[in-house]
PDB file of N, CA and C in Angstrom:
ATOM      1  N   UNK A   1       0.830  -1.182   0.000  1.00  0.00           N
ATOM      2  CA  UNK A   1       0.000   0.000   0.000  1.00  0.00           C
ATOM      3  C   UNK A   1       0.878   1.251   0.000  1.00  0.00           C
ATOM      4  N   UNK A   2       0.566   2.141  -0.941  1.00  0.00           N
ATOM      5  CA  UNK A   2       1.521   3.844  -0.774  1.00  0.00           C
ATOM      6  C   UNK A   2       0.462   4.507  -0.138  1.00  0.00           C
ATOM      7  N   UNK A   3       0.851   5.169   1.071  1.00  0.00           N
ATOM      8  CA  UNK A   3       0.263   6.356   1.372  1.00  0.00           C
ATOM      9  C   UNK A   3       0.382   7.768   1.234  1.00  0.00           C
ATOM     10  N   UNK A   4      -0.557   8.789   1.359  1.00  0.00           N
ATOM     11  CA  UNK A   4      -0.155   9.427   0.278  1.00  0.00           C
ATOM     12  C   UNK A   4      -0.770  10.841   1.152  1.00  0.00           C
ATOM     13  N   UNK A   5       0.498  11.869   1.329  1.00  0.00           N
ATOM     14  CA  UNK A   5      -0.225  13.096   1.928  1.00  0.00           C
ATOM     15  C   UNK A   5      -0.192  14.201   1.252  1.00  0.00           C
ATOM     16  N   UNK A   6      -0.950  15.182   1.192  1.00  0.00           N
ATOM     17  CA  UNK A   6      -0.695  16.548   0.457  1.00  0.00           C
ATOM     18  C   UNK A   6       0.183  17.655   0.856  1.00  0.00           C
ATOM     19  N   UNK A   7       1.044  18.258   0.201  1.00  0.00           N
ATOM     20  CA  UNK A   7       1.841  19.387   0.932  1.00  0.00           C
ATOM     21  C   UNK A   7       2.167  20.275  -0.105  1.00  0.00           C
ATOM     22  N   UNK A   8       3.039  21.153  -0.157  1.00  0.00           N
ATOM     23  CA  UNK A   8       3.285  22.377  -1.217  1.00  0.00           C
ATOM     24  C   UNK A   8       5.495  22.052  -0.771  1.00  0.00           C
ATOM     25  N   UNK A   9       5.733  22.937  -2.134  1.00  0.00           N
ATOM     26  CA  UNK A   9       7.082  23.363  -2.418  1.00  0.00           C
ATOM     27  C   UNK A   9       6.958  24.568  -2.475  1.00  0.00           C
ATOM     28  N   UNK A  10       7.607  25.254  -1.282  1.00  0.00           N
ATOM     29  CA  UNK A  10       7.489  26.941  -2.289  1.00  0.00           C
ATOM     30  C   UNK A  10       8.474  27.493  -2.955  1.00  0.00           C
ATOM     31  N   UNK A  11       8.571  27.974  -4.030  1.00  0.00           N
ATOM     32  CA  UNK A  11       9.104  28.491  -5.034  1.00  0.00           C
ATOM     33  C   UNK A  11       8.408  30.207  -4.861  1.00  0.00           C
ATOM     34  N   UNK A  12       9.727  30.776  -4.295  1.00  0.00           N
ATOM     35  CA  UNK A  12       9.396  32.710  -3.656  1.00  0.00           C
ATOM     36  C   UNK A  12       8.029  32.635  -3.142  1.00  0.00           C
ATOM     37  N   UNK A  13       7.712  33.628  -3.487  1.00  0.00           N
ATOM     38  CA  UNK A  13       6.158  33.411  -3.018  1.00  0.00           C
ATOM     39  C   UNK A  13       4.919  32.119  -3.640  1.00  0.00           C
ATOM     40  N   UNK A  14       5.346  31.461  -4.667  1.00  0.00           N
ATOM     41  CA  UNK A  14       4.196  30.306  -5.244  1.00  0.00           C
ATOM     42  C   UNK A  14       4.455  29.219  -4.513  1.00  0.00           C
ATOM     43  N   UNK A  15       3.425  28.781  -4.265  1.00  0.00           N
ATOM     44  CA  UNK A  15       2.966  27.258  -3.461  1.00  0.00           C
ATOM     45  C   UNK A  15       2.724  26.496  -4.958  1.00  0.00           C
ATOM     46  N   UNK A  16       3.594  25.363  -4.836  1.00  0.00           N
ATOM     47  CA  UNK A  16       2.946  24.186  -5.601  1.00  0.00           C
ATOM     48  C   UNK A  16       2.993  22.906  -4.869  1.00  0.00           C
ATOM     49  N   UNK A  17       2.067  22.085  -5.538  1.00  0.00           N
ATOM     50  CA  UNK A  17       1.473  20.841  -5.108  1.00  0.00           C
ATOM     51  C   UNK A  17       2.590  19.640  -5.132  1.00  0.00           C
ATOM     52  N   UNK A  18       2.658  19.323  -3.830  1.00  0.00           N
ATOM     53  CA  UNK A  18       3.257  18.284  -3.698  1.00  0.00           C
ATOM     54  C   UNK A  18       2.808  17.033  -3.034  1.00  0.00           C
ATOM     55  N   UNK A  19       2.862  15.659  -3.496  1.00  0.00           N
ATOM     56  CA  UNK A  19       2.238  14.217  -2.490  1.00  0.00           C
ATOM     57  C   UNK A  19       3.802  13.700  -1.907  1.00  0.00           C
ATOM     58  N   UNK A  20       3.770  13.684  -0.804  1.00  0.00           N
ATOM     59  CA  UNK A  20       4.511  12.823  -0.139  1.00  0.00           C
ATOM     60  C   UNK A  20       3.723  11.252   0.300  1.00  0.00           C
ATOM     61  N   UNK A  21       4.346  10.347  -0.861  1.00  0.00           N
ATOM     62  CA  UNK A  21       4.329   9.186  -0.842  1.00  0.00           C
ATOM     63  C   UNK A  21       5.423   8.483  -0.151  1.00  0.00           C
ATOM     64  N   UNK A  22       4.782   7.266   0.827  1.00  0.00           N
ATOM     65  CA  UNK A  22       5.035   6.477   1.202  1.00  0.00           C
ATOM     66  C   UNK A  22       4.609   4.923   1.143  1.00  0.00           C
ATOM     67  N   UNK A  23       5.965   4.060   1.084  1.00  0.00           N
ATOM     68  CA  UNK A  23       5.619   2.741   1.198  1.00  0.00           C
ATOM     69  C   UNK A  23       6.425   1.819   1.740  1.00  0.00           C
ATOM     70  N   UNK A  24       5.806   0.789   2.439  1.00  0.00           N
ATOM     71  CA  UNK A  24       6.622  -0.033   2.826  1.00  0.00           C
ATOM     72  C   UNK A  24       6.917  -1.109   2.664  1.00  0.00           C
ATOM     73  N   UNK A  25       8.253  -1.939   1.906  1.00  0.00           N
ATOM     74  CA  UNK A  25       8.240  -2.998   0.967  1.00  0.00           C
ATOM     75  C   UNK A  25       9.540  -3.734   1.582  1.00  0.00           C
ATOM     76  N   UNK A  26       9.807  -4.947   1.543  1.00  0.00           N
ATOM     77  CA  UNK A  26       9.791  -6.056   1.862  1.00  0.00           C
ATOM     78  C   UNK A  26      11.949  -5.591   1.553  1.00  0.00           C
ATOM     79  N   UNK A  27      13.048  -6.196   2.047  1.00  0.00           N
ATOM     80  CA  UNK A  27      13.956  -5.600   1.860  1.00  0.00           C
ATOM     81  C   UNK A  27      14.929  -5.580   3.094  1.00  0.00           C
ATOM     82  N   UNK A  28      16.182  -4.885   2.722  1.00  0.00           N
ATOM     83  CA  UNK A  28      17.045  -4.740   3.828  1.00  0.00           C
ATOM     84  C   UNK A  28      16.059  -3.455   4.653  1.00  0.00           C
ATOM     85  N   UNK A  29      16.089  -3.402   5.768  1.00  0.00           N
ATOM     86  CA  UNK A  29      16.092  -2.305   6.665  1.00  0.00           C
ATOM     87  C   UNK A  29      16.659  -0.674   5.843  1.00  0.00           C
ATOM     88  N   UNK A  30      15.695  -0.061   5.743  1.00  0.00           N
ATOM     89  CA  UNK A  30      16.413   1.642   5.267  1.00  0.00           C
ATOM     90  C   UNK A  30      15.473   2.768   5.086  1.00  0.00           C
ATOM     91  N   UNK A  31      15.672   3.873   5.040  1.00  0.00           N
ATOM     92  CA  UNK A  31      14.877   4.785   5.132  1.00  0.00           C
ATOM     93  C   UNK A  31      15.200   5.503   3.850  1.00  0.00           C
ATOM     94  N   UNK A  32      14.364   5.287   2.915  1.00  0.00           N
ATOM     95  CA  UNK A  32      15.025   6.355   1.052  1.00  0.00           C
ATOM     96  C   UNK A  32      14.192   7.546   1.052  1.00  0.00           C
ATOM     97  N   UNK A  33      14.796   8.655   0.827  1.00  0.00           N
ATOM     98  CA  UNK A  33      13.786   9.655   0.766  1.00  0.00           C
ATOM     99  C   UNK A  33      14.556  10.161  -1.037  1.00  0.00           C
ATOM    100  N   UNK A  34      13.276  10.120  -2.077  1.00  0.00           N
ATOM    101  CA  UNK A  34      13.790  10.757  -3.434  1.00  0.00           C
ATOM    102  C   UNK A  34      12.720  11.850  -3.460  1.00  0.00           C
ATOM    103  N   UNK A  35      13.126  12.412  -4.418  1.00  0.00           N
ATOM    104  CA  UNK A  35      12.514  13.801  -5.493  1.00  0.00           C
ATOM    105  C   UNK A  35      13.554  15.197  -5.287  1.00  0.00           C
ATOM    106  N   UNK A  36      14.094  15.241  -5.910  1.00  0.00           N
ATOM    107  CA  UNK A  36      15.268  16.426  -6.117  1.00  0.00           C
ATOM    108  C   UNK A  36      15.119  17.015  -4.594  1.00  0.00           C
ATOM    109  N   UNK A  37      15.718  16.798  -4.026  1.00  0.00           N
ATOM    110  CA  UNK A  37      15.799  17.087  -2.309  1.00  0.00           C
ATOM    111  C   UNK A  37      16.808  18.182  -2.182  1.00  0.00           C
ATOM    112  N   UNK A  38      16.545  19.287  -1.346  1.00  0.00           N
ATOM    113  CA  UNK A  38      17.511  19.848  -0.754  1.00  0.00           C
ATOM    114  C   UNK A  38      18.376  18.775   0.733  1.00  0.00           C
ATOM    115  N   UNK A  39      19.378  19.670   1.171  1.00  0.00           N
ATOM    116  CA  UNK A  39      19.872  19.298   2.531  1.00  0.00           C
ATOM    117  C   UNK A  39      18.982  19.100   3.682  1.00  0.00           C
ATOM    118  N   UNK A  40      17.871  19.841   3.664  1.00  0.00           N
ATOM    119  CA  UNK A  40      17.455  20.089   4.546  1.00  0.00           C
ATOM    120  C   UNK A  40      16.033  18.878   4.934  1.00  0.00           C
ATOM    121  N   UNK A  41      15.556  18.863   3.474  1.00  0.00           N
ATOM    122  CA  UNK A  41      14.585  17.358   3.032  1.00  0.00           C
ATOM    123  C   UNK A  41      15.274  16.026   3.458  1.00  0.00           C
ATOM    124  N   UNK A  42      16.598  15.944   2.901  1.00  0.00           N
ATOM    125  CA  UNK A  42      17.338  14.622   3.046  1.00  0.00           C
ATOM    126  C   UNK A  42      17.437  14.440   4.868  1.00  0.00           C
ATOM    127  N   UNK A  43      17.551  15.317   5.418  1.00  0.00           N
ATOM    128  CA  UNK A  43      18.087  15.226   6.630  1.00  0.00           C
ATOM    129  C   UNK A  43      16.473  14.777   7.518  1.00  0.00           C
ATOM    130  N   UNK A  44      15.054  15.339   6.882  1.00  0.00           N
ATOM    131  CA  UNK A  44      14.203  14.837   7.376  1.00  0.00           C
ATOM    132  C   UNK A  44      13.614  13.166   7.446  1.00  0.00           C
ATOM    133  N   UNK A  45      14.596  12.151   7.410  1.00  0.00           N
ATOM    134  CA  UNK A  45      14.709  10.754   7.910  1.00  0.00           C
ATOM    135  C   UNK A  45      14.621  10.589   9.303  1.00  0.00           C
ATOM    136  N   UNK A  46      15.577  11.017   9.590  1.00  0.00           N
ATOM    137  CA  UNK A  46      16.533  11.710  11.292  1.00  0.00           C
ATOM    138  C   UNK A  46      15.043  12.040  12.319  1.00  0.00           C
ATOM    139  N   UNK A  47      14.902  13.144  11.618  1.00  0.00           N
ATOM    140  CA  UNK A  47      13.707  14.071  12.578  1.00  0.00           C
ATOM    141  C   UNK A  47      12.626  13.342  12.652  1.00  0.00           C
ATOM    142  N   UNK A  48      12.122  12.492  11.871  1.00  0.00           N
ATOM    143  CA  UNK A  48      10.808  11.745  11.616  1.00  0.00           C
ATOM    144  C   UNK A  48      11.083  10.503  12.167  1.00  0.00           C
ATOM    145  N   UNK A  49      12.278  10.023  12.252  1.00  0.00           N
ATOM    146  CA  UNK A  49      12.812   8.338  13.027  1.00  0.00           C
ATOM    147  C   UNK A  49      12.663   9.125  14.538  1.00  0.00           C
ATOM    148  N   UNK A  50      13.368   9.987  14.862  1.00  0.00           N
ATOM    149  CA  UNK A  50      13.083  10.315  16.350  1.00  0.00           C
ATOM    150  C   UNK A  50      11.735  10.584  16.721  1.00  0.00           C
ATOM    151  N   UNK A  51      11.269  11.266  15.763  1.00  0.00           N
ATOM    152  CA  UNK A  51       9.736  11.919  16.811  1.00  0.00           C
ATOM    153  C   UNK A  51       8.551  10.229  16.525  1.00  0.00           C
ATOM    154  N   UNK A  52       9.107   9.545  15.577  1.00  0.00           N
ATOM    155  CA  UNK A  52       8.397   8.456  16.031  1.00  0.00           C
ATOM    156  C   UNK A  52       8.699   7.627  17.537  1.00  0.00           C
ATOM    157  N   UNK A  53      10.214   8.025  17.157  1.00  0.00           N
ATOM    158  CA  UNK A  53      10.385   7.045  18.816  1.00  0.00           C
ATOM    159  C   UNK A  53      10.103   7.611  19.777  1.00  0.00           C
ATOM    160  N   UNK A  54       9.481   8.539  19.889  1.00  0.00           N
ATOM    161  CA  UNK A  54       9.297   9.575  20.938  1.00  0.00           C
ATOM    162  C   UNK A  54       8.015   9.268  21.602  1.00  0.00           C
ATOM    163  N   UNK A  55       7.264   9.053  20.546  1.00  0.00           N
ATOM    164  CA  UNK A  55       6.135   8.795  21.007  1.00  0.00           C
ATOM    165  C   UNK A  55       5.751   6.907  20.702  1.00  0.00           C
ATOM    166  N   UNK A  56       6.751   5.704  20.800  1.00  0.00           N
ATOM    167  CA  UNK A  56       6.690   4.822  21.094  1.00  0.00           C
ATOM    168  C   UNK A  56       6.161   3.894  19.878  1.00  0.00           C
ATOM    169  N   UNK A  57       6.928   4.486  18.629  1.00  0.00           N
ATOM    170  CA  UNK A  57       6.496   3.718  17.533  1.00  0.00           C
ATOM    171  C   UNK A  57       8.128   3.522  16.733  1.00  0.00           C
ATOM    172  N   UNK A  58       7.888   2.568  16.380  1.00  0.00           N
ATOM    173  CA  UNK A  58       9.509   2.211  16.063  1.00  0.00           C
ATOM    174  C   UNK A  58       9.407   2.018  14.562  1.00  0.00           C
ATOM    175  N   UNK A  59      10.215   2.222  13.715  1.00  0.00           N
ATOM    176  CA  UNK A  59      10.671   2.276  12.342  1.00  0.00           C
ATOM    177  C   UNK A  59      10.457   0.779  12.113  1.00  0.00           C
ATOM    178  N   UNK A  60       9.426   0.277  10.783  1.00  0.00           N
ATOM    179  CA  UNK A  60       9.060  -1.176  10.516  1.00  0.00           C
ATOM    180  C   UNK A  60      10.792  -1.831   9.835  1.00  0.00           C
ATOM    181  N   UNK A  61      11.008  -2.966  10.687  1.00  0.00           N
ATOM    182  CA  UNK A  61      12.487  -3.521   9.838  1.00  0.00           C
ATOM    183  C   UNK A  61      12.378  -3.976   8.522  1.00  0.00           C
ATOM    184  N   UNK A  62      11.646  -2.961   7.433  1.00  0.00           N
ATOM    185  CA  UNK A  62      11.550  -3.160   5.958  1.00  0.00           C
ATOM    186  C   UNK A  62      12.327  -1.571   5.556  1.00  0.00           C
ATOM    187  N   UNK A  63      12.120  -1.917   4.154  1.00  0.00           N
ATOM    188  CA  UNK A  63      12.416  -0.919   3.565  1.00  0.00           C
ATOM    189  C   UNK A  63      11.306   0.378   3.638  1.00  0.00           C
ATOM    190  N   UNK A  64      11.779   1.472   3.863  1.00  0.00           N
ATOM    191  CA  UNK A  64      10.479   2.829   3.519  1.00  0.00           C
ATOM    192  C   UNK A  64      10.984   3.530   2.778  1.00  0.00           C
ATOM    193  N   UNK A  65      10.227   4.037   1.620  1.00  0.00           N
ATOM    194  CA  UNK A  65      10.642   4.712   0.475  1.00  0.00           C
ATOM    195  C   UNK A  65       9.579   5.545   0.195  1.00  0.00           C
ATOM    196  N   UNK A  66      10.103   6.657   0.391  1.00  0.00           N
ATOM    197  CA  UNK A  66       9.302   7.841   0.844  1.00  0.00           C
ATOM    198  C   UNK A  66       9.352   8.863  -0.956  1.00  0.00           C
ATOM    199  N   UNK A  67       8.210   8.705  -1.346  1.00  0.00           N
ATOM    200  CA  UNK A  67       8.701   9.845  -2.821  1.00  0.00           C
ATOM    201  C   UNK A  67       8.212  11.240  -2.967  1.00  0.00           C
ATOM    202  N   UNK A  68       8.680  12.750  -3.048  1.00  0.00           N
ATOM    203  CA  UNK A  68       8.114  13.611  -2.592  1.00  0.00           C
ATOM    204  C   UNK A  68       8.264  13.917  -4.637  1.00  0.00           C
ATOM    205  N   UNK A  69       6.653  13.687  -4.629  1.00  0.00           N
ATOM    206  CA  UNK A  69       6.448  14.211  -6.299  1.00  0.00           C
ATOM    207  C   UNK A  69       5.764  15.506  -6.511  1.00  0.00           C
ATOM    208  N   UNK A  70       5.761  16.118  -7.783  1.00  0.00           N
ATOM    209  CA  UNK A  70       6.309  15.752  -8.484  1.00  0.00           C
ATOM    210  C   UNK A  70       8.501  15.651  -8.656  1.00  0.00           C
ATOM    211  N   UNK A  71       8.969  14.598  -9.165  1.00  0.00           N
ATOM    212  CA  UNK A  71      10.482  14.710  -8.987  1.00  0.00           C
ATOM    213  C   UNK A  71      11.301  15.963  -9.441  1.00  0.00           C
ATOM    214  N   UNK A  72      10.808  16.645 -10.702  1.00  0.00           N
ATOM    215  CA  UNK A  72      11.377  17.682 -11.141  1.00  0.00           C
ATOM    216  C   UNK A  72      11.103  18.823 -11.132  1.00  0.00           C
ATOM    217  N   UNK A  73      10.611  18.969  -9.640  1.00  0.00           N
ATOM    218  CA  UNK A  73       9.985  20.358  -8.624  1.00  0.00           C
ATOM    219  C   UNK A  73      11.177  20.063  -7.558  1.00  0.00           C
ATOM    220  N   UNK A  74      11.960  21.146  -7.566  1.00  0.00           N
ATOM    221  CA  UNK A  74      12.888  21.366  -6.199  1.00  0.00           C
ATOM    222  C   UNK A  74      12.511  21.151  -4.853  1.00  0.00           C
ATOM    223  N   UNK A  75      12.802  20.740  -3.898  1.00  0.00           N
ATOM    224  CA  UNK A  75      12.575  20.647  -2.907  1.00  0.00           C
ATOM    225  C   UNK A  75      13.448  20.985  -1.616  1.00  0.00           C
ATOM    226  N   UNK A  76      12.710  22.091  -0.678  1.00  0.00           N
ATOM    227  CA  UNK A  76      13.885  22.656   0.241  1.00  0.00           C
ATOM    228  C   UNK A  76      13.494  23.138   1.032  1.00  0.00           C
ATOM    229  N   UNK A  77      13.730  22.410   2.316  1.00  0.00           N
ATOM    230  CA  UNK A  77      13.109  23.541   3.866  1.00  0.00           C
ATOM    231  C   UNK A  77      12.980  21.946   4.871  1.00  0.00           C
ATOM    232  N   UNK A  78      12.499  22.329   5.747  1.00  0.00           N
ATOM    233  CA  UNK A  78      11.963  21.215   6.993  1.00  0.00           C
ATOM    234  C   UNK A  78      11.208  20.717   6.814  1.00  0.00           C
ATOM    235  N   UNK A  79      10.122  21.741   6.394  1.00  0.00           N
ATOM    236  CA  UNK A  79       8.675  21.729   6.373  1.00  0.00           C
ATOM    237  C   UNK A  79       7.993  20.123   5.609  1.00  0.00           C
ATOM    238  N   UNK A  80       8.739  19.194   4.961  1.00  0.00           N
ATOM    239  CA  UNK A  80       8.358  18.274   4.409  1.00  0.00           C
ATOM    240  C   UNK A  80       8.113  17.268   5.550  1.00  0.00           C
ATOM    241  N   UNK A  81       8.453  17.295   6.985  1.00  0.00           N
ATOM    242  CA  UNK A  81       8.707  16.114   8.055  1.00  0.00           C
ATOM    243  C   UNK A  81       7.618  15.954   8.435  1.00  0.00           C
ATOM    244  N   UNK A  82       6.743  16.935   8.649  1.00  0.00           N
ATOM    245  CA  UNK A  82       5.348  16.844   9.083  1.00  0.00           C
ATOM    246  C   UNK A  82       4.506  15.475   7.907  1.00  0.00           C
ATOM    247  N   UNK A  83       4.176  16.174   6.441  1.00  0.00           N
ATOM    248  CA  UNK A  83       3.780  14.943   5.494  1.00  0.00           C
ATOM    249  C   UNK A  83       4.322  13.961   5.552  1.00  0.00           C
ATOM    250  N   UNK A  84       5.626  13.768   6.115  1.00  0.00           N
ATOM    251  CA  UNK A  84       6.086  12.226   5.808  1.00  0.00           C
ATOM    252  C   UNK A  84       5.784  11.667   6.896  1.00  0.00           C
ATOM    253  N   UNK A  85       5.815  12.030   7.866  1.00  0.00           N
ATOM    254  CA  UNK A  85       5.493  11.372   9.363  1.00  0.00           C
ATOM    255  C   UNK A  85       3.972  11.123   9.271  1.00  0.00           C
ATOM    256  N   UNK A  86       3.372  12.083   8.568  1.00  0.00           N
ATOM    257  CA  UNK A  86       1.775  11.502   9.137  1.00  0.00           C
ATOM    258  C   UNK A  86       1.356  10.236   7.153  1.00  0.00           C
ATOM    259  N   UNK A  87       2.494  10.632   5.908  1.00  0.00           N
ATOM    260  CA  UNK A  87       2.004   9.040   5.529  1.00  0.00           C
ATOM    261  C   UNK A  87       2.751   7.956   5.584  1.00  0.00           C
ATOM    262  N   UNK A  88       3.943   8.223   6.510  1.00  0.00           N
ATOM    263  CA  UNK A  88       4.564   6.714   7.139  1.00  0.00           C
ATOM    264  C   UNK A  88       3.697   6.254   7.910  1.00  0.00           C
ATOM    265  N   UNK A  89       2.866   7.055   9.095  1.00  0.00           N
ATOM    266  CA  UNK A  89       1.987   6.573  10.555  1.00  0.00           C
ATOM    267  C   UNK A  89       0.766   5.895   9.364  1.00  0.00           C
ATOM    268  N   UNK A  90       0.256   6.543   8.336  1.00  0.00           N
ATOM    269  CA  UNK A  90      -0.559   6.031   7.713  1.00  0.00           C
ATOM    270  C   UNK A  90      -0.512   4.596   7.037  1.00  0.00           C
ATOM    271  N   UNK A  91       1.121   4.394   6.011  1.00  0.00           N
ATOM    272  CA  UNK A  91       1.304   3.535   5.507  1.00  0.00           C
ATOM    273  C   UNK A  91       1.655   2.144   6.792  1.00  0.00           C
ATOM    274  N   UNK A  92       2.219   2.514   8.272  1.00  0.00           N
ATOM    275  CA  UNK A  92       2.186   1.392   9.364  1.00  0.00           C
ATOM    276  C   UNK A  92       0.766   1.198  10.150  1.00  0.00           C
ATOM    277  N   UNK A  93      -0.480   1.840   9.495  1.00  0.00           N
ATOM    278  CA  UNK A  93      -1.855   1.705  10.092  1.00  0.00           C
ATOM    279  C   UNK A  93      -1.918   1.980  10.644  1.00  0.00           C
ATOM    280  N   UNK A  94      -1.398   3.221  11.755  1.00  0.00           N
ATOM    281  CA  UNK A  94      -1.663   3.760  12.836  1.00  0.00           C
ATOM    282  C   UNK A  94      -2.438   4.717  12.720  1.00  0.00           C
ATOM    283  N   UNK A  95      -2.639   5.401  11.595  1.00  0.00           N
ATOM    284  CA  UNK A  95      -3.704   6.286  11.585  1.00  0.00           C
ATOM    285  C   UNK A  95      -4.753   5.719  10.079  1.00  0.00           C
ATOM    286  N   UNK A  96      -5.646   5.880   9.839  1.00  0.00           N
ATOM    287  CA  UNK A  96      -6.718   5.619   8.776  1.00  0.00           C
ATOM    288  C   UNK A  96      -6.161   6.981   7.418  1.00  0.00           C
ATOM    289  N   UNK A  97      -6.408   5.964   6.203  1.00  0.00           N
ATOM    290  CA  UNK A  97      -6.243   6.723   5.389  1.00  0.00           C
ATOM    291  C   UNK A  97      -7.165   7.860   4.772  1.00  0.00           C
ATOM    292  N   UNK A  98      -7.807   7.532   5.293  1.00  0.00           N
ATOM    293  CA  UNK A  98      -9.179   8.880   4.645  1.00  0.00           C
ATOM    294  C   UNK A  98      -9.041  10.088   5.167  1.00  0.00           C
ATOM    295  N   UNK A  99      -8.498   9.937   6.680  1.00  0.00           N
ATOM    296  CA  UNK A  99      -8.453  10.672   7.560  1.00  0.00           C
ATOM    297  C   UNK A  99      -7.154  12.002   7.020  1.00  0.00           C
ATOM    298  N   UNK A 100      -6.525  11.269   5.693  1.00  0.00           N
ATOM    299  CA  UNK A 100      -5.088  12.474   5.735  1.00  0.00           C
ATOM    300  C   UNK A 100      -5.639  13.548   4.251  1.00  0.00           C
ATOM    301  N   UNK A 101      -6.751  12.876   3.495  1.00  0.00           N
ATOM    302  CA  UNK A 101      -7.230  13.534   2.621  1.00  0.00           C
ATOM    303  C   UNK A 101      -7.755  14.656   1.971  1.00  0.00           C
ATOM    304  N   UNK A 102      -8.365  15.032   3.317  1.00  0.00           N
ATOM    305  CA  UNK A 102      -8.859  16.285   3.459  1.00  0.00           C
ATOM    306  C   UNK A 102      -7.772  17.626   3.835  1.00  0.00           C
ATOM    307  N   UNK A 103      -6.283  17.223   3.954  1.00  0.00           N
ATOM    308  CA  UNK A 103      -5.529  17.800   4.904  1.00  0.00           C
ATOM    309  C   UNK A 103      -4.760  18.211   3.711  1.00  0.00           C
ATOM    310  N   UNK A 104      -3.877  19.566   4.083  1.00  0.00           N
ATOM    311  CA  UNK A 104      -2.351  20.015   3.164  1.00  0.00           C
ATOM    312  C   UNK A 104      -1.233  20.027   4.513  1.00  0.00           C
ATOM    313  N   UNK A 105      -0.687  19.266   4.362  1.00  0.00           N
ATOM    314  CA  UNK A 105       0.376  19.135   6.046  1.00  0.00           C
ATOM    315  C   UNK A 105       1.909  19.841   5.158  1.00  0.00           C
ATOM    316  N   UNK A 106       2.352  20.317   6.428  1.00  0.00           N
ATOM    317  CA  UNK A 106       3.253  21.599   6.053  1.00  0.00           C
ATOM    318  C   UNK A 106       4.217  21.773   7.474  1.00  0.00           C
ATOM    319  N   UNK A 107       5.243  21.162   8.068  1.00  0.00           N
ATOM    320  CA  UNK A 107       5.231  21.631   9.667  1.00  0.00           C
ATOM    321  C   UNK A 107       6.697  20.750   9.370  1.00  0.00           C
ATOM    322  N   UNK A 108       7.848  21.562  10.400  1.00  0.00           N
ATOM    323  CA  UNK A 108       8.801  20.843  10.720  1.00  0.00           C
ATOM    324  C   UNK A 108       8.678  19.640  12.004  1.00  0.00           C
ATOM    325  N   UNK A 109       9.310  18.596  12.378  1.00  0.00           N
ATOM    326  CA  UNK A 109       9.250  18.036  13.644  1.00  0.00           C
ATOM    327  C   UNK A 109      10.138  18.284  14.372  1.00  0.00           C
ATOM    328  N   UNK A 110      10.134  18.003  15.551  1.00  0.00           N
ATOM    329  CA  UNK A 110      11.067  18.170  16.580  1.00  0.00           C
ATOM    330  C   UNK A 110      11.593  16.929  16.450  1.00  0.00           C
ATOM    331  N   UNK A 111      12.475  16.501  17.737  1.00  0.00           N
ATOM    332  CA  UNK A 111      13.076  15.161  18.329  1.00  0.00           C
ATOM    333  C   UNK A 111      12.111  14.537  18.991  1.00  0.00           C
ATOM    334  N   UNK A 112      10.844  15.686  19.824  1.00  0.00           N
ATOM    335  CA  UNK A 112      10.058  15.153  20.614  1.00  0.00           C
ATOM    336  C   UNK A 112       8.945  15.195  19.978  1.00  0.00           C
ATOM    337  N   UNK A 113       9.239  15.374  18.405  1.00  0.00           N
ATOM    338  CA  UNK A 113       7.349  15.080  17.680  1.00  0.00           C
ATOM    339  C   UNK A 113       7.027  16.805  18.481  1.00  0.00           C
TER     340      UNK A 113
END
């Protein structure tokens, strides 16, 4: 199953549409994050592995491959940790998928979520 949340890239002042997809597939243990990533995207693995453990949910020992589309839209800031955390919690069933649909998620995480 990919789960799938809504968020934006901003480019100066324009918001465009971005899905942060997630899935979790069968594999060595790893966390992939693609779509033309800044430093600051790549580094949101880190922030999203902690604030899960924070609140007592542990990283599934499969592969997660996280795709922030579209790929040939830049991507750069924090702000992507929030969407990936809530469609990883989605893609491990902890939260219902209908429930992220209605939403545009946009938010850095802490260590402590």
């Amino acid at each position: 199953m990919v789960a799938q949340v809504s968020t934006v890239a901003f480019l100066g002042l324009e918001a465009r549409a971005v899905e942060a997809q997630v899935q979790i597939a069968a594999g060595l243990p790893a966390f992939v994050v693609v779509g033309l990533l800044g430093k600051a995207v790549a580094e949101s693995c880190e922030r999203v592995r902690a604030a899960l453990d924070s609140i007592g949910l542990a990283m599934p020992p499969k592969r997660v491959i996280v795709n922030l589309s579209p790929a040939d839209l830049p991507k750069e800031g924090p702000h992507y940790d929030l969407p990936i955390a809530r469609a990883l919690l989605c893609a491990l069933g902890a939260v219902a998928a209908d429930s992220l649909s209605a939403f545009v998620a946009v938010g850095e995480l802490g260590l402590d979520w």
